[in-house]
Protein backbone atom coordinates (compact mmCIF):
# COMPACT_ATOMS: atom_id res chain seq x y z
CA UNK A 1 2.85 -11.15 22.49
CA UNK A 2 0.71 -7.95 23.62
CA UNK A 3 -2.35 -8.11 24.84
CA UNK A 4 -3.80 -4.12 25.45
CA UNK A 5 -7.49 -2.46 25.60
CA UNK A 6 -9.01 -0.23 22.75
CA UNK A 7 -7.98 2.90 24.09
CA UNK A 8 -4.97 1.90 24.74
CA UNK A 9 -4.02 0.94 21.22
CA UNK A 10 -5.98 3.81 19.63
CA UNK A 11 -3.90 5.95 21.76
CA UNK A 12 -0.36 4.76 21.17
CA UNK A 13 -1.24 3.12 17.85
CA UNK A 14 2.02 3.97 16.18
CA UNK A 15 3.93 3.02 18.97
CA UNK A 16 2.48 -0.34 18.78
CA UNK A 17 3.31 -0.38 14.97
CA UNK A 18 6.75 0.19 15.40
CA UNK A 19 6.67 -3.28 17.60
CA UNK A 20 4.88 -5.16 14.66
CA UNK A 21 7.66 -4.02 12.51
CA UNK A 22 10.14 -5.25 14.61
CA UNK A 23 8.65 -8.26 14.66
CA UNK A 24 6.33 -8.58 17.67
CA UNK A 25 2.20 -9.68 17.68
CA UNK A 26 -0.46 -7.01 19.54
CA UNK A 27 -3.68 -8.47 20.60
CA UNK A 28 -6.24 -5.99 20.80
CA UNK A 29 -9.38 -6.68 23.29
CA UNK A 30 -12.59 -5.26 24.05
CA UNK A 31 -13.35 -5.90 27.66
CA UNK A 32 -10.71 -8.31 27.87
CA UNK A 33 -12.21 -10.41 24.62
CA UNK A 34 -9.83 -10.73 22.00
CA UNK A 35 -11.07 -8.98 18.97
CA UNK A 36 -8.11 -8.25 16.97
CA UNK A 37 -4.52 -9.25 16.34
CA UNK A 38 -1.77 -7.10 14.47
CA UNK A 39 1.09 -8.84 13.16
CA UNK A 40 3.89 -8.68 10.68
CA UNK A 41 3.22 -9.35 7.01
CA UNK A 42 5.33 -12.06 5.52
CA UNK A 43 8.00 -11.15 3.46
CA UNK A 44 8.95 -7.63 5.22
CA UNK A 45 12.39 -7.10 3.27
CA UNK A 46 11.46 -4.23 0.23
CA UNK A 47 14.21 -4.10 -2.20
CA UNK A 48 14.80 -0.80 -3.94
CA UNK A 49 14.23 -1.11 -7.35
CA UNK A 50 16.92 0.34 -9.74
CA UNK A 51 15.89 2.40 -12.80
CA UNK A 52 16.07 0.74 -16.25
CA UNK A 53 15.64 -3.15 -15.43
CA UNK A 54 13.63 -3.99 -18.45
CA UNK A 55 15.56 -1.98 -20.75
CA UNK A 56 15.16 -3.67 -24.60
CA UNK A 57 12.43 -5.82 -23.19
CA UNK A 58 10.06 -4.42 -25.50
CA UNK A 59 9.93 -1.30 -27.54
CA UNK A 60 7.27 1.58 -27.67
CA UNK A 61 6.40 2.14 -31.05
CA UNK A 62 5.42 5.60 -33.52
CA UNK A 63 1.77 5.64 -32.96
CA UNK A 64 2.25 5.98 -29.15
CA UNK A 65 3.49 9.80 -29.59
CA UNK A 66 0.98 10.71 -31.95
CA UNK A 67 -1.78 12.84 -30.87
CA UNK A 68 -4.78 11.19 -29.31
CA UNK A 69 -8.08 11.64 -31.41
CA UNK A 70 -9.85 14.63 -30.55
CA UNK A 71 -13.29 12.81 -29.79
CA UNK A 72 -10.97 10.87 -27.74
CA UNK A 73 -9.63 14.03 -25.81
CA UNK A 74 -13.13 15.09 -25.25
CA UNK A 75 -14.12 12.10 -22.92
CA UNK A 76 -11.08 12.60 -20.88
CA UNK A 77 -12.53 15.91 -20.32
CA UNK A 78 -15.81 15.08 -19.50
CA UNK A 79 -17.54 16.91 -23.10
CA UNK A 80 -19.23 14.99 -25.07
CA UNK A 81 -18.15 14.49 -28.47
């Protein structure tokens, strides 16, 4: 565990990151008070995600690619209608 100032971790904040990631806890104090702790988050490994998972899950029908009503069109672009 790390125990460091304000300044100090405002300083070499990414530093200090890098140490979280690996695995490590930073305790940052204000006048030698603990005030805040920095930690890993649970569950650190991120698998990639390959393209095309839910393929024929479901199906996207005709009316999807038809043109969006005009009145519609004119609230996305902020006209009344």
């Amino acid at each position: 565990m790390i125990r460091l100032n304000i300044h100090e971790a405002k300083t070499h904040f990414s530093r200090y990151i890098e140490r979280v990631e690996k695995g490590e806890t930073v305790i940052v104090c204000r006048h030698n008070r603990p005030v805040a702790e920095l930690r890993p988050l649970p569950g650190g490994s991120h698998k990639s995600r390959s393209l095309g998972i839910d393929r024929g899950k479901f199906a996207v029908g005709k009316a999807f690619f038809k043109p969006l009503p005009k009145d519609l069109l004119a609230g996305f672009r902020g006209e009344k209608p």
